[in-house]
PDB file of N, CA and C in Angstrom:
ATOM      1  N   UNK A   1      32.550 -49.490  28.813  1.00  0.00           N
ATOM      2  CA  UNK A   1      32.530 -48.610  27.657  1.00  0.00           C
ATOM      3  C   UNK A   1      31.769 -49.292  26.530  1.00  0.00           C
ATOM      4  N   UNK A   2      30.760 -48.656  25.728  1.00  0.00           N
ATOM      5  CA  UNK A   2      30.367 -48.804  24.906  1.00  0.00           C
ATOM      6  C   UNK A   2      31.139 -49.159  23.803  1.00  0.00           C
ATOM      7  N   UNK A   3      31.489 -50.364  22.599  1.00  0.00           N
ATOM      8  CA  UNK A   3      32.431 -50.111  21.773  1.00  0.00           C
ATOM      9  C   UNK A   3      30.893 -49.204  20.627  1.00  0.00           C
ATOM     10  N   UNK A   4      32.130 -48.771  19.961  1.00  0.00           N
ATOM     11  CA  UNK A   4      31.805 -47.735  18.467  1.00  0.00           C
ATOM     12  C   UNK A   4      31.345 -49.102  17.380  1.00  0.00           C
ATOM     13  N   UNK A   5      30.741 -48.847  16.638  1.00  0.00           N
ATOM     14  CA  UNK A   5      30.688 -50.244  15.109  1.00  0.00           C
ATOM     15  C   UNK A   5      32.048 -50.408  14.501  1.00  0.00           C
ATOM     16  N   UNK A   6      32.723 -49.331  14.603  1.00  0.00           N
ATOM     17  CA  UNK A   6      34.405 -49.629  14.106  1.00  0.00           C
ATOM     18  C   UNK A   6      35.196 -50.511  15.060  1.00  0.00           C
ATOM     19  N   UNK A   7      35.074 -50.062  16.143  1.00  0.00           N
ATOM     20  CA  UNK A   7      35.756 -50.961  17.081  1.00  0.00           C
ATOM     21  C   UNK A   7      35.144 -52.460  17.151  1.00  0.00           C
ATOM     22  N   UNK A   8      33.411 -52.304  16.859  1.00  0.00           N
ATOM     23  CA  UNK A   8      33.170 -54.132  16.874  1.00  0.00           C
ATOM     24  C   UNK A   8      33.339 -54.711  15.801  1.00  0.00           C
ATOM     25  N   UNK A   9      33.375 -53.731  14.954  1.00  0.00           N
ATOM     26  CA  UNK A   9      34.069 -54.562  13.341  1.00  0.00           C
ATOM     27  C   UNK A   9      35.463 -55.003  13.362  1.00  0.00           C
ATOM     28  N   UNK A  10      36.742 -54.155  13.933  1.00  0.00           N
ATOM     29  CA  UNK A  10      37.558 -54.454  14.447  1.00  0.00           C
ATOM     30  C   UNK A  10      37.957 -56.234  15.317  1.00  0.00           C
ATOM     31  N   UNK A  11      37.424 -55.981  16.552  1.00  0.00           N
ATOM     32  CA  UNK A  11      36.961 -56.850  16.804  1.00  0.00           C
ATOM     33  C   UNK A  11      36.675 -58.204  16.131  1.00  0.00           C
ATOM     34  N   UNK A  12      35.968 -57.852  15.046  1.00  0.00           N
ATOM     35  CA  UNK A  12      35.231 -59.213  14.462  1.00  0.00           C
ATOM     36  C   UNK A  12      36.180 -59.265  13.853  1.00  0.00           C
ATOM     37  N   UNK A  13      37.052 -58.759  12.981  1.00  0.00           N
ATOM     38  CA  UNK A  13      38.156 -59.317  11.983  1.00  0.00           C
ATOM     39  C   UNK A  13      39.377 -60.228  12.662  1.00  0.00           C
ATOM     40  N   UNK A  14      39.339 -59.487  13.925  1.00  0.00           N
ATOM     41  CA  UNK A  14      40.500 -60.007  14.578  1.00  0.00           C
ATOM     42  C   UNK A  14      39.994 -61.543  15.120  1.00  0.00           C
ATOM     43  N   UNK A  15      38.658 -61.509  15.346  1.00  0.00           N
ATOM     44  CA  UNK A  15      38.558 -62.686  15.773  1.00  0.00           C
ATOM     45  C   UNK A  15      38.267 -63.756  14.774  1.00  0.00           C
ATOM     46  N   UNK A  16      37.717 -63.368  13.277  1.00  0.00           N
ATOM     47  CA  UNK A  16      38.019 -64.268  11.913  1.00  0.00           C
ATOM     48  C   UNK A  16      39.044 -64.617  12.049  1.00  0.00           C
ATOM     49  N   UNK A  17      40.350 -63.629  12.135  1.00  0.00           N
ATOM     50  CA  UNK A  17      41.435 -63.955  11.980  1.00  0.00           C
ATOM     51  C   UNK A  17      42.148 -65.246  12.954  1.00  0.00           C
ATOM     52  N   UNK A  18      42.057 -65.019  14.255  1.00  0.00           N
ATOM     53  CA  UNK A  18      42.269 -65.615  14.825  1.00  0.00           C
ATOM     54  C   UNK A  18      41.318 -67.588  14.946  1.00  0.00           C
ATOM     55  N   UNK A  19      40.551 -67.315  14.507  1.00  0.00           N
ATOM     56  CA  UNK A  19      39.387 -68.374  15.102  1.00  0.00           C
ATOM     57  C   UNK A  19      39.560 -69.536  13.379  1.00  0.00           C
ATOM     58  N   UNK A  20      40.440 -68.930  12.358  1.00  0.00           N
ATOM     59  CA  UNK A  20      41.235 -69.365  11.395  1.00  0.00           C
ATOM     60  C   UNK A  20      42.272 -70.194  12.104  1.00  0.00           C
ATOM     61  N   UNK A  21      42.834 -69.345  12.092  1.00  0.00           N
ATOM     62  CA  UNK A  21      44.130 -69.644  12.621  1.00  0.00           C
ATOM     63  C   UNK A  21      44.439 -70.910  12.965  1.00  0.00           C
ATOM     64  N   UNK A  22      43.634 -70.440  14.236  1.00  0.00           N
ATOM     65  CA  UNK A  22      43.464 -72.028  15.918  1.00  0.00           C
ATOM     66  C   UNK A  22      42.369 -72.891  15.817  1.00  0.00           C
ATOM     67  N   UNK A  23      41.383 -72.734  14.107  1.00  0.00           N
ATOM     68  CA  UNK A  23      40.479 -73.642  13.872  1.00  0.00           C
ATOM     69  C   UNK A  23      39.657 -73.979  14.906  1.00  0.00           C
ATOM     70  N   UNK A  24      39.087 -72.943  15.305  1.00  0.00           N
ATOM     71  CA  UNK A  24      37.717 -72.506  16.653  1.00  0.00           C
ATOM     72  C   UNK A  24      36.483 -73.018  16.067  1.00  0.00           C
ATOM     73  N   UNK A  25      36.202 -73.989  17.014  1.00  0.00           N
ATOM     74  CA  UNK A  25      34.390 -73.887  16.810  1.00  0.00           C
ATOM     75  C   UNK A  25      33.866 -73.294  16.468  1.00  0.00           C
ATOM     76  N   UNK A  26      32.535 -72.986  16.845  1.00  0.00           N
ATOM     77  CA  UNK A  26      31.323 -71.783  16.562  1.00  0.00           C
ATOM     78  C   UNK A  26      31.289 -71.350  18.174  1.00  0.00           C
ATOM     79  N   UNK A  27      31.500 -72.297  19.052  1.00  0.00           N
ATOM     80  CA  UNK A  27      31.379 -71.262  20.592  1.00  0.00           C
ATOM     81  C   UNK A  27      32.808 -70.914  21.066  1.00  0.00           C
ATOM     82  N   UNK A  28      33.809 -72.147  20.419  1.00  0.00           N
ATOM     83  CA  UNK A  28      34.941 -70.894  20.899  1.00  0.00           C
ATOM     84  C   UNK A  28      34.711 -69.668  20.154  1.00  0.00           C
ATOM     85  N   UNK A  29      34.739 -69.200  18.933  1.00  0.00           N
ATOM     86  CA  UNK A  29      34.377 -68.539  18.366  1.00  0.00           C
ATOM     87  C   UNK A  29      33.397 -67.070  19.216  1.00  0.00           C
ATOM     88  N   UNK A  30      32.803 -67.151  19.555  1.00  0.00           N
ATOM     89  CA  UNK A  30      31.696 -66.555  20.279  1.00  0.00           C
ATOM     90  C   UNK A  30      32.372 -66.039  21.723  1.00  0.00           C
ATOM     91  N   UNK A  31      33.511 -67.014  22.621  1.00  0.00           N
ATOM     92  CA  UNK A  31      33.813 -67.018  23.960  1.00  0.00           C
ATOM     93  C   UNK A  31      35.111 -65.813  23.330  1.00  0.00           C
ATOM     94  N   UNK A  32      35.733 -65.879  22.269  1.00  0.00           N
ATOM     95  CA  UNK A  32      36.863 -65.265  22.198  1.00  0.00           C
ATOM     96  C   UNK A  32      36.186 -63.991  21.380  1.00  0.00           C
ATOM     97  N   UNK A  33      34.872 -64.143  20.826  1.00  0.00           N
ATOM     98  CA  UNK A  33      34.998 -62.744  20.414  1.00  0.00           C
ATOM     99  C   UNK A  33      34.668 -61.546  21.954  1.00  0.00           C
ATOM    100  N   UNK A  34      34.185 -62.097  23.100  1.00  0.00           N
ATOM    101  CA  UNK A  34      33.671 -61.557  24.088  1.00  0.00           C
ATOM    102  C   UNK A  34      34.706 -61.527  24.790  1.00  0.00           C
ATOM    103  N   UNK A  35      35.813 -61.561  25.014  1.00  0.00           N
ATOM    104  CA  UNK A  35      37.008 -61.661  25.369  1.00  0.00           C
ATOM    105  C   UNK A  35      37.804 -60.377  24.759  1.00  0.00           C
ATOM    106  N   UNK A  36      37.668 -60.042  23.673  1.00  0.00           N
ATOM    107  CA  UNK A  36      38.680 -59.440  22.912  1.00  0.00           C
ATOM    108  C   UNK A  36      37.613 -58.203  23.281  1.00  0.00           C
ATOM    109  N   UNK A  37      36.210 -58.404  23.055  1.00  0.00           N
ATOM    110  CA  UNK A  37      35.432 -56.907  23.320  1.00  0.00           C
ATOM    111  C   UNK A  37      35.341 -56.371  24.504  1.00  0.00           C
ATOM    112  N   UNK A  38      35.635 -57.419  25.917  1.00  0.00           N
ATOM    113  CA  UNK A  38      35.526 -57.191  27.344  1.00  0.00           C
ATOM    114  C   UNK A  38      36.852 -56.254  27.354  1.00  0.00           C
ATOM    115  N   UNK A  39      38.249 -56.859  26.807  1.00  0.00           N
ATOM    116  CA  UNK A  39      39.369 -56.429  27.177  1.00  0.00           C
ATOM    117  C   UNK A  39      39.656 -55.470  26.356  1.00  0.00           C
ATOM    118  N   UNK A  40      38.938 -54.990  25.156  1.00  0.00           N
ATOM    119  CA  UNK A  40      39.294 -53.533  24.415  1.00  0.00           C
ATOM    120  C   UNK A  40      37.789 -52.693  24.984  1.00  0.00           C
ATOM    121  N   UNK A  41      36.802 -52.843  25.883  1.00  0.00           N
ATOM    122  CA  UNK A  41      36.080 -51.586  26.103  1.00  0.00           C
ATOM    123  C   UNK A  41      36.785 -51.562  27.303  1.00  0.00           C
ATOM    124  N   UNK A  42      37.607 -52.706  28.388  1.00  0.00           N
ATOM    125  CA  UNK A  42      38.476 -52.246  29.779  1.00  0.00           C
ATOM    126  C   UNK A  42      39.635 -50.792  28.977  1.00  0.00           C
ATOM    127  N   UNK A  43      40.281 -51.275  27.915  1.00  0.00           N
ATOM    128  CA  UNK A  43      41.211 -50.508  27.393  1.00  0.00           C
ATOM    129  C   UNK A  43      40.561 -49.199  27.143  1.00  0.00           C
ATOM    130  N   UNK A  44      39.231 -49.209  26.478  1.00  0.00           N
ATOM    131  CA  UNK A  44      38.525 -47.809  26.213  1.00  0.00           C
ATOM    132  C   UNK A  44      38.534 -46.773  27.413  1.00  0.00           C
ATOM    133  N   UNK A  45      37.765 -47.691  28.632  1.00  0.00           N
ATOM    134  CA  UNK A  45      37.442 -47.093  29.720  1.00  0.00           C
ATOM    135  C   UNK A  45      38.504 -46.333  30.777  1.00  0.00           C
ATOM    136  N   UNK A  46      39.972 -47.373  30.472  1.00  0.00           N
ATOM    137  CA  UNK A  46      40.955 -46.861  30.888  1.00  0.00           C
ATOM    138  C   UNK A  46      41.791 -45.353  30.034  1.00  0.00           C
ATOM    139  N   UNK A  47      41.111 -45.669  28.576  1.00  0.00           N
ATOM    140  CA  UNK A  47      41.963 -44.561  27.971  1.00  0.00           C
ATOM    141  C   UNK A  47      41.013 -43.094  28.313  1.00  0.00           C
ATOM    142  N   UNK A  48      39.679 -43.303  28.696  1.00  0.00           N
ATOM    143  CA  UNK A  48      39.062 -42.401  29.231  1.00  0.00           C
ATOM    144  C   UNK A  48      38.952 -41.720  30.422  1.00  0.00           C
ATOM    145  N   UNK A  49      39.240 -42.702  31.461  1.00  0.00           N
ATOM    146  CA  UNK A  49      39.240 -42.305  32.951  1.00  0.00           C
ATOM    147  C   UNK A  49      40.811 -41.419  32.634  1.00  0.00           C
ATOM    148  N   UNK A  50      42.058 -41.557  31.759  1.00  0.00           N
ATOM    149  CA  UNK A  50      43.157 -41.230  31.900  1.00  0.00           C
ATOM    150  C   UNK A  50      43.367 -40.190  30.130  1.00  0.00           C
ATOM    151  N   UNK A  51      42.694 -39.166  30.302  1.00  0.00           N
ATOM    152  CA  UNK A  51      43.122 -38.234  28.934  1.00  0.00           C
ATOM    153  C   UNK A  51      44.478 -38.214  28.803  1.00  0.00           C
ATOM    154  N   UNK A  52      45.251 -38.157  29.011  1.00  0.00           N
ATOM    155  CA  UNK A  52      46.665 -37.327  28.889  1.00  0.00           C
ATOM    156  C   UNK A  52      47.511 -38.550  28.815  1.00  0.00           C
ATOM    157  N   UNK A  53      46.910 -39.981  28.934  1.00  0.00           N
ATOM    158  CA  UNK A  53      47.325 -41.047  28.723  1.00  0.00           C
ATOM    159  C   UNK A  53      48.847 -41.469  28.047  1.00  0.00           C
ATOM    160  N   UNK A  54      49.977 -41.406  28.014  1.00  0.00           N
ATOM    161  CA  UNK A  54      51.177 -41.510  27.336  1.00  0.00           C
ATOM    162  C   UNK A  54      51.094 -43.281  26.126  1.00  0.00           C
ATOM    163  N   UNK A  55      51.506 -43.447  25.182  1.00  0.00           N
ATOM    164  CA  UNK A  55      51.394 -44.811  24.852  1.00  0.00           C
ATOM    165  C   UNK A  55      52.032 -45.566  25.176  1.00  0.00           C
ATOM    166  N   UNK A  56      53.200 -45.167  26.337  1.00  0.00           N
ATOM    167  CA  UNK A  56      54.142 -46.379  27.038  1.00  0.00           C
ATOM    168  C   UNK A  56      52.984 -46.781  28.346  1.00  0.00           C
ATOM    169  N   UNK A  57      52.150 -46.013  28.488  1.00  0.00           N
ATOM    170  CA  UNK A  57      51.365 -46.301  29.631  1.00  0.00           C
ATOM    171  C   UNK A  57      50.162 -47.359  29.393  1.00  0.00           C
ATOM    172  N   UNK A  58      49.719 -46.673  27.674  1.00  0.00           N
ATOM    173  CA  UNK A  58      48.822 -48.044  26.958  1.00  0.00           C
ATOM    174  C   UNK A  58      49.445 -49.025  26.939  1.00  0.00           C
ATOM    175  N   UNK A  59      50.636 -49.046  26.684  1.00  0.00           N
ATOM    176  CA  UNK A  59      51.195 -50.602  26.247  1.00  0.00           C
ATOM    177  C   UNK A  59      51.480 -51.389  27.498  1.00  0.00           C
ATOM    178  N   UNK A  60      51.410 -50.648  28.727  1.00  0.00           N
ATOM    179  CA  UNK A  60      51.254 -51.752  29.891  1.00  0.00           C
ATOM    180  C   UNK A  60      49.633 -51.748  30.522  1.00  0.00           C
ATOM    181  N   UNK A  61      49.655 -51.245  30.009  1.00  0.00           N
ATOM    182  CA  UNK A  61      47.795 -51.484  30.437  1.00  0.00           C
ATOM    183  C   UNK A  61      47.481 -52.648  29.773  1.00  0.00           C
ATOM    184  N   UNK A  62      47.863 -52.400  29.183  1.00  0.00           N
ATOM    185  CA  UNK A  62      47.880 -53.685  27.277  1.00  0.00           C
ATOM    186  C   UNK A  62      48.013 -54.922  28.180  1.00  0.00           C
ATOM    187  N   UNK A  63      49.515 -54.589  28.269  1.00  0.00           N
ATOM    188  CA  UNK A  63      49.902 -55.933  29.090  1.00  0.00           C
ATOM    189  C   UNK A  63      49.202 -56.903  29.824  1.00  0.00           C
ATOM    190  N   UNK A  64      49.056 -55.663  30.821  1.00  0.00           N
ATOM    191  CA  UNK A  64      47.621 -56.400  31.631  1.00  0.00           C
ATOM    192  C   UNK A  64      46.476 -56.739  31.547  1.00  0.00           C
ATOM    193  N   UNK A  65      46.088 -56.341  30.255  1.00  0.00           N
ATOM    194  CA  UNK A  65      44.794 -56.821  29.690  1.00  0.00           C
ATOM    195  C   UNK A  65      45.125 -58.529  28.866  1.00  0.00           C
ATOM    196  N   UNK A  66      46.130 -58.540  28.399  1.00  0.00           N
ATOM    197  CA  UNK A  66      46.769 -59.470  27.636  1.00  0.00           C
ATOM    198  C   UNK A  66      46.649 -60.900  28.723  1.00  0.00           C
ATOM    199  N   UNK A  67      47.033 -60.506  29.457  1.00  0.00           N
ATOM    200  CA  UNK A  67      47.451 -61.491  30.615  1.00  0.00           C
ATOM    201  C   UNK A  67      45.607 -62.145  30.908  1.00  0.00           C
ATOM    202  N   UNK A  68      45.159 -60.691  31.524  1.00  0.00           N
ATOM    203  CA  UNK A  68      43.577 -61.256  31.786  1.00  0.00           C
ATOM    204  C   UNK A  68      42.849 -62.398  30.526  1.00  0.00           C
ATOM    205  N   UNK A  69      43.176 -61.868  29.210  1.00  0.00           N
ATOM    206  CA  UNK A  69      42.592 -62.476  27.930  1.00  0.00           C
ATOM    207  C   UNK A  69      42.952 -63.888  28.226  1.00  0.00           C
ATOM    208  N   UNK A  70      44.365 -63.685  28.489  1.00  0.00           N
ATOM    209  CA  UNK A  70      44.631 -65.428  27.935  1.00  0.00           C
ATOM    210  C   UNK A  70      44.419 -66.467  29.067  1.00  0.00           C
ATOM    211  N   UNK A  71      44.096 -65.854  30.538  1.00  0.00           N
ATOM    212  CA  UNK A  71      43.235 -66.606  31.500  1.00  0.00           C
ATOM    213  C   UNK A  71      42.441 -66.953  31.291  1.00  0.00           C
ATOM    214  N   UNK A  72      41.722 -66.235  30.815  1.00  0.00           N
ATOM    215  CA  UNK A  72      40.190 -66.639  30.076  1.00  0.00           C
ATOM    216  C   UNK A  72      40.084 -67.987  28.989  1.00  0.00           C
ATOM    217  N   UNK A  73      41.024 -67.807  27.954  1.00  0.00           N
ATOM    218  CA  UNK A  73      41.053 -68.226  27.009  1.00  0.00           C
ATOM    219  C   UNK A  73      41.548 -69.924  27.377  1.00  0.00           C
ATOM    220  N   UNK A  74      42.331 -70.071  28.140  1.00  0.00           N
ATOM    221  CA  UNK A  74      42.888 -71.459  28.814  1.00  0.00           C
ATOM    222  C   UNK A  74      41.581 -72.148  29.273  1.00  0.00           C
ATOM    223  N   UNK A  75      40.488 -71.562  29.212  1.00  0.00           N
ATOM    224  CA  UNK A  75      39.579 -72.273  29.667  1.00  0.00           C
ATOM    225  C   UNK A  75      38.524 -73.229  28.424  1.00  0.00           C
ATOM    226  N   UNK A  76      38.806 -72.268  27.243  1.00  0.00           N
ATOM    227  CA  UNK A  76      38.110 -73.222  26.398  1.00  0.00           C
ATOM    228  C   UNK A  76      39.079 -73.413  25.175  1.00  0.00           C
ATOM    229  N   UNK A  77      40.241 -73.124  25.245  1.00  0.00           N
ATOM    230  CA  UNK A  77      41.306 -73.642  24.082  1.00  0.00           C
ATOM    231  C   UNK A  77      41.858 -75.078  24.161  1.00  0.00           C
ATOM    232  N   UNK A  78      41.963 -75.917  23.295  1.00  0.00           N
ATOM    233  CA  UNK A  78      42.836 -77.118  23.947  1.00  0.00           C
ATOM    234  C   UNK A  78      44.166 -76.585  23.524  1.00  0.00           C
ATOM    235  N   UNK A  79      44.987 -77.508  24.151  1.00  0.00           N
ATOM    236  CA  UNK A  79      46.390 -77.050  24.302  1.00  0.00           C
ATOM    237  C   UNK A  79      47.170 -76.879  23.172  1.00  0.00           C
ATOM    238  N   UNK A  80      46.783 -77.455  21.941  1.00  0.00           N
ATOM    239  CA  UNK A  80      47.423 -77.343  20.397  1.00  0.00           C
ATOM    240  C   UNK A  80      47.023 -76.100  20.130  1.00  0.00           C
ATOM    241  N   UNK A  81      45.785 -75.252  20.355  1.00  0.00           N
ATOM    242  CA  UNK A  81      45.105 -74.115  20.356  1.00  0.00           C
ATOM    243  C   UNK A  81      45.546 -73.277  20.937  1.00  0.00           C
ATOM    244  N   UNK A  82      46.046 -73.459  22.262  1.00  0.00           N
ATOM    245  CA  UNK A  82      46.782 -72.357  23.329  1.00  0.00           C
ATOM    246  C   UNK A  82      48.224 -72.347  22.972  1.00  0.00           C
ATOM    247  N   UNK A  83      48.608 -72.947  22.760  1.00  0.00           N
ATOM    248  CA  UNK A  83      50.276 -73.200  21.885  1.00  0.00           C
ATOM    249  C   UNK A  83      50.273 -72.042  20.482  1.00  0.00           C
ATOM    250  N   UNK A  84      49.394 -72.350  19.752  1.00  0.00           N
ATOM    251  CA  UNK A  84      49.140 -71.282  18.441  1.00  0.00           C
ATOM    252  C   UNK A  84      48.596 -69.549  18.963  1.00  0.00           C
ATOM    253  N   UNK A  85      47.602 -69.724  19.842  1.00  0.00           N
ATOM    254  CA  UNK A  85      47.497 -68.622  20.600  1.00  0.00           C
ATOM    255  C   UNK A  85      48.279 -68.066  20.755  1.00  0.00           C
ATOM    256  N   UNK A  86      49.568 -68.064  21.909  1.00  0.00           N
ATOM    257  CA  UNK A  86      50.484 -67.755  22.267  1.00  0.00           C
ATOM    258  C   UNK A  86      51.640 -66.976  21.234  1.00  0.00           C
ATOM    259  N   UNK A  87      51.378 -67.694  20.117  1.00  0.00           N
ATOM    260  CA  UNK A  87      52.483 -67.409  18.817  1.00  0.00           C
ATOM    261  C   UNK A  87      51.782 -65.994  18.185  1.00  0.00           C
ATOM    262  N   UNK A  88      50.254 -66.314  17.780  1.00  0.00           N
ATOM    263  CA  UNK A  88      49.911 -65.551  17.460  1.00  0.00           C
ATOM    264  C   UNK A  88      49.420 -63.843  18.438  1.00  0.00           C
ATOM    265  N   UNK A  89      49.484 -64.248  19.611  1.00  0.00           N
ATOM    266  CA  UNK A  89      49.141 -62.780  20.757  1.00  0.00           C
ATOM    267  C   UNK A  89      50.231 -62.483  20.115  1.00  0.00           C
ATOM    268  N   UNK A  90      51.547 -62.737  19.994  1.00  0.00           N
ATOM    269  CA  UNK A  90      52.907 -62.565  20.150  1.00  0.00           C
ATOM    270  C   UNK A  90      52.862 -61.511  18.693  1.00  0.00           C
ATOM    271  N   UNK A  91      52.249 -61.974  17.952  1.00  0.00           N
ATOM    272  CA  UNK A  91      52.383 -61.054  16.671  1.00  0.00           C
ATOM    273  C   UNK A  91      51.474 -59.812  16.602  1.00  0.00           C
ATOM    274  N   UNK A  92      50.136 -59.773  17.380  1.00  0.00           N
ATOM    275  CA  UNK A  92      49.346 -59.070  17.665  1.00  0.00           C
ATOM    276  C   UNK A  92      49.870 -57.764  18.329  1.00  0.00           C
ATOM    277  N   UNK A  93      50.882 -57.145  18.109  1.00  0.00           N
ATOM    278  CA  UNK A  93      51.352 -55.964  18.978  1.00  0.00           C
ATOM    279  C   UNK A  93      49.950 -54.691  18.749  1.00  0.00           C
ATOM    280  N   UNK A  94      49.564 -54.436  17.736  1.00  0.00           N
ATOM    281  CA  UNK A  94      48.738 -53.220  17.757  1.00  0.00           C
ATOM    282  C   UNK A  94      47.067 -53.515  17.860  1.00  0.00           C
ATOM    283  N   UNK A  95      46.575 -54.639  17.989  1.00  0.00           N
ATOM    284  CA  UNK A  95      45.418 -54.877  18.260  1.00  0.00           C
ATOM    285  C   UNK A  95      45.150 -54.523  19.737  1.00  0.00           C
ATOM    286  N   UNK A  96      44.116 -54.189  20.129  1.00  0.00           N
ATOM    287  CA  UNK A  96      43.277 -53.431  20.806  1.00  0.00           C
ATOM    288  C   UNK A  96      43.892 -52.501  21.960  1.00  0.00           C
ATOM    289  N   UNK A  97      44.579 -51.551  20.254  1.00  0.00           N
ATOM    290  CA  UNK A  97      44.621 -50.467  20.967  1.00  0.00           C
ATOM    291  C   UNK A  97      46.273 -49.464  21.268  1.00  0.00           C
ATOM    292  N   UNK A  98      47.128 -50.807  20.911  1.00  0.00           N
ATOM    293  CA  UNK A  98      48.251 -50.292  21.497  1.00  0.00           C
ATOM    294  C   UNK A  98      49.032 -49.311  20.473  1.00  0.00           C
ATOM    295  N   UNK A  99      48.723 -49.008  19.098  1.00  0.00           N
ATOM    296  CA  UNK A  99      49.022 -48.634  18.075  1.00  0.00           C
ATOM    297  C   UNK A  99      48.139 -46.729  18.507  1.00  0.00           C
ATOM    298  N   UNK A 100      47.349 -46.866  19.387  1.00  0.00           N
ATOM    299  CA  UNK A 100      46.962 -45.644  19.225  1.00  0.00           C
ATOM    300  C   UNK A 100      48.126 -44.447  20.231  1.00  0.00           C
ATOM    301  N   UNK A 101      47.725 -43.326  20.299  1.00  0.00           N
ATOM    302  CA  UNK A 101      48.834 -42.424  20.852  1.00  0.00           C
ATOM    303  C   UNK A 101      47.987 -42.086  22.714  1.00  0.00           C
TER     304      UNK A 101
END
């Protein structure tokens, strides 16, 4: 799925936000913003293949997108980084996506 400029602006805040946070390089920076855009156009594509979509059904799709992200992410976080990660996914309930109906 194509994202919209709202959704990559989206995107980009969340990943300021985050790349604060866990004090990210310039390429973590870059690896996690492609991460967050891979796993919200999977979320797009899924909310499209499925119109009638329920939001208990987004929020496990979610799930499983969540899970894929932070595989990814173990690969270039060090572990003080993946520790803060973890805290912060945890607060992230409505980012990419799960807030919609």
């Amino acid at each position: 799925m194509n994202l919209t400029p709202e959704i990559r602006e989206q995107v980009a805040n969340e990943v300021k936000r985050f790349a604060a946070e866990l004090q990210l390089n310039s390429d973590q920076k870059e690896k996690l913003q492609n991460a967050f855009q891979s796993a919200r156009g999977k979320l797009g594509d899924y909310m499209q293949a499925h119109p009638n979509v329920t939001k208990a059904d987004i929020g496990k799709e979610l799930m499983s997108r969540r899970a894929e992200i932070r595989q990814g992410v173990v690969n270039f976080l060090n572990p003080d980084q993946l520790k803060k990660w973890d805290t912060e996914i945890g607060k992230a309930k409505e980012f990419l996506g799960q807030h919609m109906a």
